[in-house]
Protein backbone atom coordinates (compact mmCIF):
# COMPACT_ATOMS: atom_id res chain seq x y z
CA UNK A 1 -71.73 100.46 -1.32
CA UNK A 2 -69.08 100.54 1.05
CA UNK A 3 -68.30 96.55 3.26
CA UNK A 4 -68.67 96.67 6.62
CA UNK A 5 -66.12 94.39 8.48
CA UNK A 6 -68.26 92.48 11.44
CA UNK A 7 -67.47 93.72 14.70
CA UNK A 8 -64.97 92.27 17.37
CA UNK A 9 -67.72 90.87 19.52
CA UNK A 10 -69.41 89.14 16.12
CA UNK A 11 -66.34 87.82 15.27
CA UNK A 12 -66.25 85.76 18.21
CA UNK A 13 -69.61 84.62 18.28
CA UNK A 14 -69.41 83.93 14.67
CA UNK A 15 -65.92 81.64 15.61
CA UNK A 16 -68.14 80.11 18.15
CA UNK A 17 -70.51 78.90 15.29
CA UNK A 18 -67.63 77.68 13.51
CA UNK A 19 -67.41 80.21 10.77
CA UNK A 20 -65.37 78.76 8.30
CA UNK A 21 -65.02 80.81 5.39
CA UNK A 22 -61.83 82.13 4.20
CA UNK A 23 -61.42 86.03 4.68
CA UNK A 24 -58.95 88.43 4.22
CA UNK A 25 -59.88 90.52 7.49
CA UNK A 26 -59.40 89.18 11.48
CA UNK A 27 -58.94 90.15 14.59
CA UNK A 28 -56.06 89.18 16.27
CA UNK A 29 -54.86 88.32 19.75
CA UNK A 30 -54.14 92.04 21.14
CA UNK A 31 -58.51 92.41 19.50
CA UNK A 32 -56.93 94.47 16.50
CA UNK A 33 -58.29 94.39 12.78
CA UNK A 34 -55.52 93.30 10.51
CA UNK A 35 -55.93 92.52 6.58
CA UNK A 36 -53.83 90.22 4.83
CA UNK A 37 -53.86 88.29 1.49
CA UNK A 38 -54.83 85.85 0.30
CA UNK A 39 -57.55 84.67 2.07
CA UNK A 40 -56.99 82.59 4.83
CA UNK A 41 -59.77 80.59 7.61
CA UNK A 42 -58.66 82.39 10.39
CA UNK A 43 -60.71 80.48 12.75
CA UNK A 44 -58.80 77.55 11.98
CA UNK A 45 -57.22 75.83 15.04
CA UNK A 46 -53.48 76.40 13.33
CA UNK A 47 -54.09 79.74 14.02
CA UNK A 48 -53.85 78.89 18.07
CA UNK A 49 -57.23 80.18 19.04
CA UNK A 50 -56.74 83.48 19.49
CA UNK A 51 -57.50 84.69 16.29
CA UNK A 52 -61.25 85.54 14.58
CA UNK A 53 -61.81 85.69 11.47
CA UNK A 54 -63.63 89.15 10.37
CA UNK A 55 -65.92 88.84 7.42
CA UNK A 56 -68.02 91.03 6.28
CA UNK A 57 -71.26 91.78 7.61
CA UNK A 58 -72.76 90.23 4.24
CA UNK A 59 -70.84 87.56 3.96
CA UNK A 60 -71.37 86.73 7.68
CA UNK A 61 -75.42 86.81 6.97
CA UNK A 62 -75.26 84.68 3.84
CA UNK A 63 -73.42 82.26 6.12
CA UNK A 64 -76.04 82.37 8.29
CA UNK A 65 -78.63 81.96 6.05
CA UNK A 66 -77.36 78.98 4.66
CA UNK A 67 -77.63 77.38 8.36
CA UNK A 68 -80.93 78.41 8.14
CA UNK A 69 -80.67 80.99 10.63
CA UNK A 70 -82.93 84.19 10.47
CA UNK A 71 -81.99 87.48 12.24
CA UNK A 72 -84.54 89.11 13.99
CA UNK A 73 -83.41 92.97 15.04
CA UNK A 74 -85.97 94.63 17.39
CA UNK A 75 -86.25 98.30 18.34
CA UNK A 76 -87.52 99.14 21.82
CA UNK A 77 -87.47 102.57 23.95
CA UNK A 78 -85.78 101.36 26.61
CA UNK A 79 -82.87 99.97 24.60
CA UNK A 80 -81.08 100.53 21.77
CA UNK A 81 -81.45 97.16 20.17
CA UNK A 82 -82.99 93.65 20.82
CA UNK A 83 -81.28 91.00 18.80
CA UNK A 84 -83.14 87.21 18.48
CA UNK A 85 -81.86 84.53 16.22
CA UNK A 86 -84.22 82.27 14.90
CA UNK A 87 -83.58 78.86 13.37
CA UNK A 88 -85.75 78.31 10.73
């Protein structure tokens, strides 16, 4: 199974949620993927702001589960996608 690195626009909302967990993916200030090791928080203030971490897209839903936060994806004609987020 291949990881899927979290989109640009996830990254951010994720930063906005205060991800914290270290990664070795982000997205930095020109919105480009970069990959460095070790592991780092990216979305930690030292990091001026700019920067999102970029997890994985399982590793951002296990953090989300542990807030108690369920995802909720619907499927409609008239869109591609519905998204709802449900605390629990």
């Amino acid at each position: 199974m291949i990881e899927t690195v979290v989109s640009l626009e996830t990254a951010k909302l994720l930063k906005e949620r205060e991800f914290n967990v270290n990664t070795n993916a982000y997205y930095d200030d020109c919105d480009k993927l970069q990959v460095d090791k070790p592991k780092n928080d990216w979305n930690d203030p030292l990091y001026l702001g700019t920067i999102c971490s970029a997890p994985t897209q399982s590793l951002a839903q296990q953090w989300l589960r542990t807030l108690g936060v369920h995802i909720e994806i619907l499927l409609e004609e008239d869109s591609p996608y519905e998204l709802s987020l449900i605390h629990i």
